[in-house]
C-alpha atoms as a PDB file:
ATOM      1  CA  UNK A   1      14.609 -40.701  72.413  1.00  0.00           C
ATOM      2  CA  UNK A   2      11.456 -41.098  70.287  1.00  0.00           C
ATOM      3  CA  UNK A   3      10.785 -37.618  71.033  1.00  0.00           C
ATOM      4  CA  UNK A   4      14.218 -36.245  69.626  1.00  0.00           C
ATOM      5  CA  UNK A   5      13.852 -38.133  66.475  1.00  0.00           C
ATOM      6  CA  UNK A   6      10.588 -36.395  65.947  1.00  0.00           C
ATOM      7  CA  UNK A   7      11.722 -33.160  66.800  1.00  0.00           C
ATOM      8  CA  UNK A   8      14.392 -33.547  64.059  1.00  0.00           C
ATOM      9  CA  UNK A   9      11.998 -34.810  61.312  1.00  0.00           C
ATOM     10  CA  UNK A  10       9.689 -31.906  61.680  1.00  0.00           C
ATOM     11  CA  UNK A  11      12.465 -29.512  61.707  1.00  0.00           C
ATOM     12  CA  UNK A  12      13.593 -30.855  58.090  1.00  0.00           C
ATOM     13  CA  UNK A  13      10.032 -31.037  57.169  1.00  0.00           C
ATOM     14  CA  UNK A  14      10.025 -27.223  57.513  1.00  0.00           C
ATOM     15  CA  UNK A  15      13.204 -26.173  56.415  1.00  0.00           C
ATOM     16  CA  UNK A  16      12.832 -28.910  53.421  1.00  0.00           C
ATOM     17  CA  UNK A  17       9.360 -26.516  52.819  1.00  0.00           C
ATOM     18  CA  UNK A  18      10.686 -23.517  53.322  1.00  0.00           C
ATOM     19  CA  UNK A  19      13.738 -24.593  50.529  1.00  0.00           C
ATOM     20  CA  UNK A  20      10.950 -25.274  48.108  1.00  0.00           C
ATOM     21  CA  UNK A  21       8.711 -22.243  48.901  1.00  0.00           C
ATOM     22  CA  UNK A  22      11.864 -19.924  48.090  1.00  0.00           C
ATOM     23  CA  UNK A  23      13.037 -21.764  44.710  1.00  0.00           C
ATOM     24  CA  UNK A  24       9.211 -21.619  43.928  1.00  0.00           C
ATOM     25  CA  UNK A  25       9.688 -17.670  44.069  1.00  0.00           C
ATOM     26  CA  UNK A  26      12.872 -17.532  43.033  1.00  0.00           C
ATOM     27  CA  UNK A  27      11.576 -19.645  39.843  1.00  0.00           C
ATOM     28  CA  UNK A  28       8.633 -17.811  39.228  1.00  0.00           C
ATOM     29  CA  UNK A  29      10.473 -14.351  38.961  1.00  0.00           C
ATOM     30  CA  UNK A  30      13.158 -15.893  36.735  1.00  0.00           C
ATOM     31  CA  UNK A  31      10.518 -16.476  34.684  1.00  0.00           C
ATOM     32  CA  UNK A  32       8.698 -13.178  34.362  1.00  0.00           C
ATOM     33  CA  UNK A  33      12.541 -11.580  33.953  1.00  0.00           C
ATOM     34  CA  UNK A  34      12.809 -14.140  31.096  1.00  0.00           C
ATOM     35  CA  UNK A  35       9.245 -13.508  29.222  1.00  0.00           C
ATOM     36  CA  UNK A  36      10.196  -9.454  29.656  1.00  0.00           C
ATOM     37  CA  UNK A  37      13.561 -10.125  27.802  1.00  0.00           C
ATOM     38  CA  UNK A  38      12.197 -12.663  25.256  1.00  0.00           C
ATOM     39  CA  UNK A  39       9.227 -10.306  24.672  1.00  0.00           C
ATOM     40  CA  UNK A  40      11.767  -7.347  23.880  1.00  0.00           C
ATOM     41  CA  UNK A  41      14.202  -9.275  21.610  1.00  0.00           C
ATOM     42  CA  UNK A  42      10.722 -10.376  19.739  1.00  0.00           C
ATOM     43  CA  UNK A  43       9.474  -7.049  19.273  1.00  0.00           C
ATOM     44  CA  UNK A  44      12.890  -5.615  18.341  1.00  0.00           C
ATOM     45  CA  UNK A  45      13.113  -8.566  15.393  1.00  0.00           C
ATOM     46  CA  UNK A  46       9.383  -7.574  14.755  1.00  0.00           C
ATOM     47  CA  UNK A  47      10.777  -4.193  14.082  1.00  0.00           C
ATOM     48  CA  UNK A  48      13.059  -4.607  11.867  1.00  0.00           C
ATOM     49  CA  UNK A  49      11.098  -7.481  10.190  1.00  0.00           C
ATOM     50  CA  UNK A  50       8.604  -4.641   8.958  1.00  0.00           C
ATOM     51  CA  UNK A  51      10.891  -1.995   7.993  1.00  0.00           C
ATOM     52  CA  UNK A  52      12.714  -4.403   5.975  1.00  0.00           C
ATOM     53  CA  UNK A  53       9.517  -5.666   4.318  1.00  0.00           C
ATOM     54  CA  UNK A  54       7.912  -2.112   4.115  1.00  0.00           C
ATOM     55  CA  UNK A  55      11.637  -0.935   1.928  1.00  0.00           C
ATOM     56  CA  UNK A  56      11.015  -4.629  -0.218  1.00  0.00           C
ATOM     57  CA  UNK A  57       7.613  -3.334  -1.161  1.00  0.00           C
ATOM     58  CA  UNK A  58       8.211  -0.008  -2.446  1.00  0.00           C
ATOM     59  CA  UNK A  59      10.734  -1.397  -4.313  1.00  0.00           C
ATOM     60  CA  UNK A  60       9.385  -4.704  -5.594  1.00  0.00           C
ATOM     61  CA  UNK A  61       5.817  -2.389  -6.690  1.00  0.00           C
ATOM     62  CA  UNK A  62       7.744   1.197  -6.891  1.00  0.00           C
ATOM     63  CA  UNK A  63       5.050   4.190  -6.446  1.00  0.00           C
ATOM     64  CA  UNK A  64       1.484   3.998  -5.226  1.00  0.00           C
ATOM     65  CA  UNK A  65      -0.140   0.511  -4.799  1.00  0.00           C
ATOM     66  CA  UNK A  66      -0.420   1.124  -1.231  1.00  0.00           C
ATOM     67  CA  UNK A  67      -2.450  -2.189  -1.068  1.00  0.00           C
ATOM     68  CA  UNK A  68      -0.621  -3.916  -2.690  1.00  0.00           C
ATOM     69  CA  UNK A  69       1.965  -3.458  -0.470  1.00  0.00           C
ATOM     70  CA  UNK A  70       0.452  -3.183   2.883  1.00  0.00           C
ATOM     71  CA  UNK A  71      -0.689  -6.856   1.625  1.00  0.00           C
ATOM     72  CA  UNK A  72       2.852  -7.981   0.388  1.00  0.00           C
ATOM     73  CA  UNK A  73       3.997  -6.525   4.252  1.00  0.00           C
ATOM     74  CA  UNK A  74       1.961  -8.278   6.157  1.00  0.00           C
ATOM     75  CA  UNK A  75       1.937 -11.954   3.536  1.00  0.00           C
ATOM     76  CA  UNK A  76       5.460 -11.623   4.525  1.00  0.00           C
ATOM     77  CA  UNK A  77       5.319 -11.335   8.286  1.00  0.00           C
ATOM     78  CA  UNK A  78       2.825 -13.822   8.347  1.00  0.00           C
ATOM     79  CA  UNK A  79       5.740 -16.163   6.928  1.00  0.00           C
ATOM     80  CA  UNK A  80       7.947 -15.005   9.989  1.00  0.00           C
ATOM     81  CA  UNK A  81       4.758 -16.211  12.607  1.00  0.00           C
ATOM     82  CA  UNK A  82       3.631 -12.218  13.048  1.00  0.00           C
ATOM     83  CA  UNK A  83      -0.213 -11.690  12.378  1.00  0.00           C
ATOM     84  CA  UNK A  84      -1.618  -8.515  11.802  1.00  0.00           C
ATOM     85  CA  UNK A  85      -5.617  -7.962  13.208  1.00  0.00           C
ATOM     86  CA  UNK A  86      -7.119  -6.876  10.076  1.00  0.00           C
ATOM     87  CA  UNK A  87     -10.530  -6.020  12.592  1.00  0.00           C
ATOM     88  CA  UNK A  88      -8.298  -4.067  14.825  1.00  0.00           C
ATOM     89  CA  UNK A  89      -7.815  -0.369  13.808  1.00  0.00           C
ATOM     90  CA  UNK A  90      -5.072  -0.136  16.775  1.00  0.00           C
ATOM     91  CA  UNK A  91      -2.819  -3.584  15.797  1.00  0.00           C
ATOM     92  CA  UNK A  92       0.218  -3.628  16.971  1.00  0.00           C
ATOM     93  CA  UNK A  93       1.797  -4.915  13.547  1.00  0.00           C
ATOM     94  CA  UNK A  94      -0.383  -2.542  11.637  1.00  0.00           C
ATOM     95  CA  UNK A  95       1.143   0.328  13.492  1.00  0.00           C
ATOM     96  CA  UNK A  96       5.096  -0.857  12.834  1.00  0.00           C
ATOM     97  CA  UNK A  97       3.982  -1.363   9.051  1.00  0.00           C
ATOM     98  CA  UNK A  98       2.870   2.573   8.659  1.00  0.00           C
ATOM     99  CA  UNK A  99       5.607   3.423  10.985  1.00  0.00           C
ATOM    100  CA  UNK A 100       8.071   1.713   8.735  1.00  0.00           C
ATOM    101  CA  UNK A 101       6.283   3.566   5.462  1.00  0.00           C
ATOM    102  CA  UNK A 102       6.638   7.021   7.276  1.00  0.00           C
ATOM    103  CA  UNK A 103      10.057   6.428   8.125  1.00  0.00           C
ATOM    104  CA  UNK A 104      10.836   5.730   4.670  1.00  0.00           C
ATOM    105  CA  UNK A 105       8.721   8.783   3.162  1.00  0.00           C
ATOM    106  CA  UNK A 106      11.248  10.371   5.254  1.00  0.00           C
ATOM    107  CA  UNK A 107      14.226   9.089   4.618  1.00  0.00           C
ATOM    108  CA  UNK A 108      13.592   9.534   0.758  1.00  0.00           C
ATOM    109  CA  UNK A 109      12.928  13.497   1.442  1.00  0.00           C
ATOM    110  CA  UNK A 110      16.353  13.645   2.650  1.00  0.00           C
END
């Protein structure tokens, strides 16, 4: 009888591991699915964050003062928790900003 009873506790002791071992990966890629999709969204607001800035500043300072500007940009990102690497030459918020200033060089050709 003894020997039953232990039979059956190790059998739950390995199914009750193997439950936990499959929500443990089931968990961890809900997670990296999540941190893809959050990362998107924030990058998509972080978009649209700079082009909205970027039209502000050429309208708030009007023509030339590119420094004054690029400054005003990225002041008011900073406010919105997005930092620009000033000792970066390839930052990823630097790049929107002049992305967002070509776009509307174009868009004021047409």
């Amino acid at each position: 009888m003894q020997h039953a009873a232990l039979i059956r506790v190790a059998a739950a002791g390995v199914i009750t591991v193997l439950l936990l071992v499959s929500a443990i990966i089931w968990l961890r890629l809900a997670n990296r699915i999540t941190k893809a999709v959050c990362s998107a969204a924030r990058f998509d607001v972080t978009v649209q964050l700079a082009r909205v800035y970027v039209f502000a500043a050429e309208q708030i300072f009007g023509d030339g003062k590119g420094e004054q500007k690029f400054e005003y940009v990225k002041n008011a990102l900073a406010k919105e928790g997005i930092t620009a690497d000033d000792k970066n030459d390839h930052d990823r918020v630097k790049a929107l900003i002049e992305a967002a200033v070509r776009e509307l060089k174009y868009l004021e050709q047409n």
